[in-house]
Protein backbone atom coordinates (compact mmCIF):
# COMPACT_ATOMS: atom_id res chain seq x y z
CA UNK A 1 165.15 6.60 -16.72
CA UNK A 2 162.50 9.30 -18.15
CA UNK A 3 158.95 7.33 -19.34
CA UNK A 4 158.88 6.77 -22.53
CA UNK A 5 156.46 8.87 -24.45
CA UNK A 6 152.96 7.77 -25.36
CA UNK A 7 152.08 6.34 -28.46
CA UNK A 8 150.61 9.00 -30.65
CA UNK A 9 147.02 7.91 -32.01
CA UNK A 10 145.44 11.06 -32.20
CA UNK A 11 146.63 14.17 -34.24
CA UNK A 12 146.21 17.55 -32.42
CA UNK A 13 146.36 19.24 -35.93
CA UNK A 14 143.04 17.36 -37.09
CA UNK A 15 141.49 17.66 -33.15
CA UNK A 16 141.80 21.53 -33.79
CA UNK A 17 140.81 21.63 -37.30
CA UNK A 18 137.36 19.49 -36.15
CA UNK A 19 136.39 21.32 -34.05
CA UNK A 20 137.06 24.66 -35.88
CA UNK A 21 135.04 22.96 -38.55
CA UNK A 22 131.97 21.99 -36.18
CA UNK A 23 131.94 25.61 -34.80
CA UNK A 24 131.87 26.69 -38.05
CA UNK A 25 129.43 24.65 -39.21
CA UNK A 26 127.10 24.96 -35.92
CA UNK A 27 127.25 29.37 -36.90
CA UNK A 28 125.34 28.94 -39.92
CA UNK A 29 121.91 27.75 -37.71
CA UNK A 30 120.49 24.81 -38.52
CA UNK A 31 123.22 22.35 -37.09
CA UNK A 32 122.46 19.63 -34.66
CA UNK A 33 124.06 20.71 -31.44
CA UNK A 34 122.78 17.81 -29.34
CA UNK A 35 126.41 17.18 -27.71
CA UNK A 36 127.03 20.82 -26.40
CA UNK A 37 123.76 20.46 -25.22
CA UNK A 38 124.10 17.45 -23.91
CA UNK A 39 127.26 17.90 -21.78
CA UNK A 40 126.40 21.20 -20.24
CA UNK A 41 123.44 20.21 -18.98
CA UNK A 42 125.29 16.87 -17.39
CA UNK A 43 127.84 19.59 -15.95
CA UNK A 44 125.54 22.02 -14.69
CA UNK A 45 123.17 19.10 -13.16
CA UNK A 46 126.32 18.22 -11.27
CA UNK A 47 127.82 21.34 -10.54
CA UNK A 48 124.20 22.13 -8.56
CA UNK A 49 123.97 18.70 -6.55
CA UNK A 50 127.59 19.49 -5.49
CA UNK A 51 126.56 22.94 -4.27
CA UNK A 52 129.70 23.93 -6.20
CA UNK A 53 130.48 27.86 -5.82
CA UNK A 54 134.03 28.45 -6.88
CA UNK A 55 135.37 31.93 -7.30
CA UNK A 56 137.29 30.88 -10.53
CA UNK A 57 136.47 28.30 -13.11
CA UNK A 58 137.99 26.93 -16.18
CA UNK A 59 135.74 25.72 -19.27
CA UNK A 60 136.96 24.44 -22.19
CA UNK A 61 135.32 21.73 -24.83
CA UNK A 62 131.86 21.31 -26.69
CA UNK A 63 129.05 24.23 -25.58
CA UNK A 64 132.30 25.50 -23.16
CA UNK A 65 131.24 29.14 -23.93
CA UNK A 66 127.16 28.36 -22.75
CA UNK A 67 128.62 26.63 -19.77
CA UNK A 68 130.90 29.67 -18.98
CA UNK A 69 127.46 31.91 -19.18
CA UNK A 70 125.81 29.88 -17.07
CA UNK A 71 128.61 30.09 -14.38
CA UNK A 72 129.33 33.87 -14.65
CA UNK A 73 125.36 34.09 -13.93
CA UNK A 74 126.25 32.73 -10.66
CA UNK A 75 129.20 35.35 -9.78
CA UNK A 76 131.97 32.60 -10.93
CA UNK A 77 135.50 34.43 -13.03
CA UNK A 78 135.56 32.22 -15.91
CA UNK A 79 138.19 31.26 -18.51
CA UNK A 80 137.02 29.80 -21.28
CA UNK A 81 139.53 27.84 -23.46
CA UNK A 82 138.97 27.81 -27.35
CA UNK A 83 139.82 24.73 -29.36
CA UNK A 84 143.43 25.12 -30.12
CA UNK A 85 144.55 27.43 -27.49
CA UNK A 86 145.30 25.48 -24.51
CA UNK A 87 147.37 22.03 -24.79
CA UNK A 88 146.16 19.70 -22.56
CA UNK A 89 148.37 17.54 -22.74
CA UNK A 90 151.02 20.36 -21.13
CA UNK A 91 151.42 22.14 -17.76
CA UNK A 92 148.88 24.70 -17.44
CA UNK A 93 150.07 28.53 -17.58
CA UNK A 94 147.98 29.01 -15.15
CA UNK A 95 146.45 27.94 -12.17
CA UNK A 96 144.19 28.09 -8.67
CA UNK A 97 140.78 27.48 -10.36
CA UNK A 98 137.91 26.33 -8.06
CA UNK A 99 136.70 24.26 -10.85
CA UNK A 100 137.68 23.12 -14.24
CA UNK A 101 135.11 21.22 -16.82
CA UNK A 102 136.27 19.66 -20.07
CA UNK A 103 133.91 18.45 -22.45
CA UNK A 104 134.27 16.11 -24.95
CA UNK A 105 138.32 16.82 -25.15
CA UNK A 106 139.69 14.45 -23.10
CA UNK A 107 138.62 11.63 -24.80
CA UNK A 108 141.31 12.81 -27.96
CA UNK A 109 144.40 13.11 -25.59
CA UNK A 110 147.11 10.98 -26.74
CA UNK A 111 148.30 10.53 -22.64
CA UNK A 112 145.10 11.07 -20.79
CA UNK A 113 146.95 10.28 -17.63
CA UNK A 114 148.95 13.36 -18.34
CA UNK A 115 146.52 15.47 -18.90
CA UNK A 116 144.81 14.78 -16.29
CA UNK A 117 147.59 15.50 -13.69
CA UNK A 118 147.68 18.63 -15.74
CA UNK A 119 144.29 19.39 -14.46
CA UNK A 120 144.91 18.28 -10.68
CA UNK A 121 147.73 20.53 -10.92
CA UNK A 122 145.53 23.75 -12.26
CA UNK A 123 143.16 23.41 -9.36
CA UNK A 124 143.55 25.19 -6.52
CA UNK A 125 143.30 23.44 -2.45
CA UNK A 126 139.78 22.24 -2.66
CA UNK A 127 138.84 22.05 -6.16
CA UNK A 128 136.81 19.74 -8.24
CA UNK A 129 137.67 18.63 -12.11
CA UNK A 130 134.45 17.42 -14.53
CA UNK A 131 135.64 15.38 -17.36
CA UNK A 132 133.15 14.66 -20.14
CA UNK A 133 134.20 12.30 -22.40
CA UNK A 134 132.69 9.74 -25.31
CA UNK A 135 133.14 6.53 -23.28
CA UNK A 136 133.60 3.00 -24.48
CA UNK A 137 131.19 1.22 -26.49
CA UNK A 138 129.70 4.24 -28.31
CA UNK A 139 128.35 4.24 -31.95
CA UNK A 140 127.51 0.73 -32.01
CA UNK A 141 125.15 0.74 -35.29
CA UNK A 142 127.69 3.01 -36.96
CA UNK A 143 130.52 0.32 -35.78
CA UNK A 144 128.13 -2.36 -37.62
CA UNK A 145 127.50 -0.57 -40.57
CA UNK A 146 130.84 0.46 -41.37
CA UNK A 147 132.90 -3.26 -40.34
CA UNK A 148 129.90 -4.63 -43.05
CA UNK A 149 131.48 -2.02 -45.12
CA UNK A 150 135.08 -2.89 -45.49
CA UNK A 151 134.36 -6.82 -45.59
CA UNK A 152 137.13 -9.30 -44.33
CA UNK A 153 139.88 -6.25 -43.42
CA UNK A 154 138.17 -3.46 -41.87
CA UNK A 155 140.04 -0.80 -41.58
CA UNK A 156 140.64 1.35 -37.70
CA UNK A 157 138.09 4.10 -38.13
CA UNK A 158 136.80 4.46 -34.39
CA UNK A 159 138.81 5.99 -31.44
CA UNK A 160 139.36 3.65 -28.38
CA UNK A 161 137.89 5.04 -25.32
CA UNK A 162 137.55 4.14 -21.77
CA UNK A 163 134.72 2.73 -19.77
CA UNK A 164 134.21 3.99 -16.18
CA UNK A 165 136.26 1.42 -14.29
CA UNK A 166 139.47 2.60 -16.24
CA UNK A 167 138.19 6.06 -15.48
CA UNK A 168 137.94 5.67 -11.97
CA UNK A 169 141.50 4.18 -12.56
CA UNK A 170 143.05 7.01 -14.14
CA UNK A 171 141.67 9.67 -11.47
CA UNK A 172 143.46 7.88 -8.67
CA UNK A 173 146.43 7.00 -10.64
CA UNK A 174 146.30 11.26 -11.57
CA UNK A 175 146.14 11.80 -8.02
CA UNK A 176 143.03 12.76 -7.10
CA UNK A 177 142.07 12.93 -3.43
CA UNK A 178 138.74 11.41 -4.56
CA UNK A 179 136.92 10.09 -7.32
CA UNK A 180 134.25 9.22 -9.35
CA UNK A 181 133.78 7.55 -12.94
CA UNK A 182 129.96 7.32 -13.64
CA UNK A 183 128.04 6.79 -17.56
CA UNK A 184 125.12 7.53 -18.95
CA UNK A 185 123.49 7.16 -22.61
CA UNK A 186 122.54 9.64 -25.16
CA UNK A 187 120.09 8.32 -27.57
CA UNK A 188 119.98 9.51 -30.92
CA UNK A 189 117.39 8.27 -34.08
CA UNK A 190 118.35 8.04 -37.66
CA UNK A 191 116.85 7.09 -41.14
CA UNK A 192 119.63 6.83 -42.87
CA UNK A 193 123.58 7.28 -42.25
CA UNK A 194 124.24 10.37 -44.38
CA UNK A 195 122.65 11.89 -41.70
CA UNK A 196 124.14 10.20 -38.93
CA UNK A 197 127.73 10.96 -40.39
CA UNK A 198 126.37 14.89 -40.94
CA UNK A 199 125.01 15.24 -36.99
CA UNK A 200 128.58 13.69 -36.60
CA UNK A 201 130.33 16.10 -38.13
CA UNK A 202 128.49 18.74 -36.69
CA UNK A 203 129.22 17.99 -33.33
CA UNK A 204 132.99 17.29 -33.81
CA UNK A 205 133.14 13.95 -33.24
CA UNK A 206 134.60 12.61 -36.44
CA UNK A 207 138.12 10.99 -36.28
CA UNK A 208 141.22 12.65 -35.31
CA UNK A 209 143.52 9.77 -35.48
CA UNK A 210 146.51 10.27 -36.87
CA UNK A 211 146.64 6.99 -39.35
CA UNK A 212 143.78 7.67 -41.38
CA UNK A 213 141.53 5.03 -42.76
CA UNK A 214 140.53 4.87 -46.42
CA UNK A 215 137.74 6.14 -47.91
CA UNK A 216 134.58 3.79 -48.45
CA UNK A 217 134.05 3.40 -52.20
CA UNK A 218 131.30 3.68 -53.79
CA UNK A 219 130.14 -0.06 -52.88
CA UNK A 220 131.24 -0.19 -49.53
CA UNK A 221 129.35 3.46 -49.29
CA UNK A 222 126.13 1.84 -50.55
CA UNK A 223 126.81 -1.72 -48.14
CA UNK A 224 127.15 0.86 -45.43
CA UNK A 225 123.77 3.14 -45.63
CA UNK A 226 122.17 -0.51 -45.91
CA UNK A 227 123.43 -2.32 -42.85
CA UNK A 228 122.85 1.18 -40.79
CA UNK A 229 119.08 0.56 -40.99
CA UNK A 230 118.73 -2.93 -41.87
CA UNK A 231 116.14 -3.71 -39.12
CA UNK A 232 114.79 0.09 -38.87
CA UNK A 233 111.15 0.64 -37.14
CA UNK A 234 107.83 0.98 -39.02
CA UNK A 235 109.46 4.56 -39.29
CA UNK A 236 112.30 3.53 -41.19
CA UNK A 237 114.22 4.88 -37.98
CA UNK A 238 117.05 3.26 -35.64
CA UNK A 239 118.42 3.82 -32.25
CA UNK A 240 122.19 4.59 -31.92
CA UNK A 241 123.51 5.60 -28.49
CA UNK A 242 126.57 7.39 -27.57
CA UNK A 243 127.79 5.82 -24.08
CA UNK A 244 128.69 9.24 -22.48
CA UNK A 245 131.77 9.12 -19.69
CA UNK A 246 132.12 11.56 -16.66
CA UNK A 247 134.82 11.88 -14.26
CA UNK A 248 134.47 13.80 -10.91
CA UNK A 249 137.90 14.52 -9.09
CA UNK A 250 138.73 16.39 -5.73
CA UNK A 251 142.33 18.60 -5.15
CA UNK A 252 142.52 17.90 -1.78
């Protein structure tokens, strides 16, 4: 009897259209690009402890095309896959890569499993797979602000995510020869959540689920941008933290 098919909770349509959108936005100058930033430099730290030096290498995700730079600089072929152009929740066209890094993709995948077989699969004997992904428990502030929004039914406005325990669960349930699920925090400071909600936007990460949530009104708006920075700092700043997900997996 075939599996049934996965539930569908995010819509590919809006996934592209995001991230089209943050590209677009990032191009004008100006735009926060802390999560591009962020990831490659978590890839590249890694890629350099591992003493990685594979002959081909697939990139895809937030800052993909920096990350590709930085690995032709070091003799690697790389492919870089723009937002729309490779479905990853499909069998690969292609194949053999040394190494493949997605960042901040994986984490919108309606089977995540799948996809990452899909990735095993794409590697060649000997490769590694980097997953970035926005892990469980991020946004906390912004969860806060928004459930004091909607009152006694809040509506689903955040994606579930994984923590690394279920990561390390899906790489060896993917097949990976080895495996490792490890987190780490990005900290971010705000004054106010119009410009939380604007970095947001900026760096793709608003929803792509395929129910979509009401708008605030105008009340709920203004409960909202309180609770955000209802016990700010002598700055009128607050800490909210994105809680940042990486798999490592081995082809064997």
């Amino acid at each position: 009897m075939p599996s049934p098919a996965p539930p569908q909770i995010f819509s590919a349509r809006r996934g592209t259209a995001r991230a089209h959108r943050a590209r677009a936005v990032q191009s004008r100058g100006g735009a926060a690009q802390w999560l591009p930033e962020a990831v490659v430099e978590d890839a590249i730290e890694r890629i350099e402890f591992m003493r990685l030096a594979p002959g081909r290498a697939l990139v895809c995700g937030a800052g993909a095309a920096d990350l590709g730079k930085a690995l032709e600089r070091k003799g690697v072929r790389v492919t870089v896959a723009e937002p729309g152009s490779l479905d990853l929740e499909s069998p690969y066209p292609f194949g053999g890569f040394g190494l493949i890094v997605s960042l901040a993709v994986l984490d919108t995948v309606n089977d995540l499993p799948g996809a990452l077989i899909h990735q095993r699969l794409a590697l060649g004997e000997g490769g590694v797979m980097i997953a970035s992904m926005i892990g469980a428990g991020s946004l906390p502030r912004l969860r806060a602000a928004l459930l004091a929004a909607d009152g006694d039914r809040p509506a689903a406005r955040f994606h579930p995510a994984v923590d690394a325990s279920s990561g390390a669960a899906l790489l060896q349930r993917a097949g990976f020869a080895r495996q490792v699920a490890d987190g780490w925090t990005l900290r971010l400071r705000y004054g106010a959540l119009d410009a939380l909600v604007s970095d947001l936007r900026a760096q793709g990460l608003t929803s792509t689920l395929a129910d979509r949530a009401p708008p605030l009104g105008r009340s709920a708006l203004e409960r909202a941008r309180a609770a955000l920075v209802a016990d700010a700092d002598r700055h009128g700043r607050v800490v909210e933290t994105l809680e940042m997900l990486t798999l490592t997996g081995w082809h064997d």
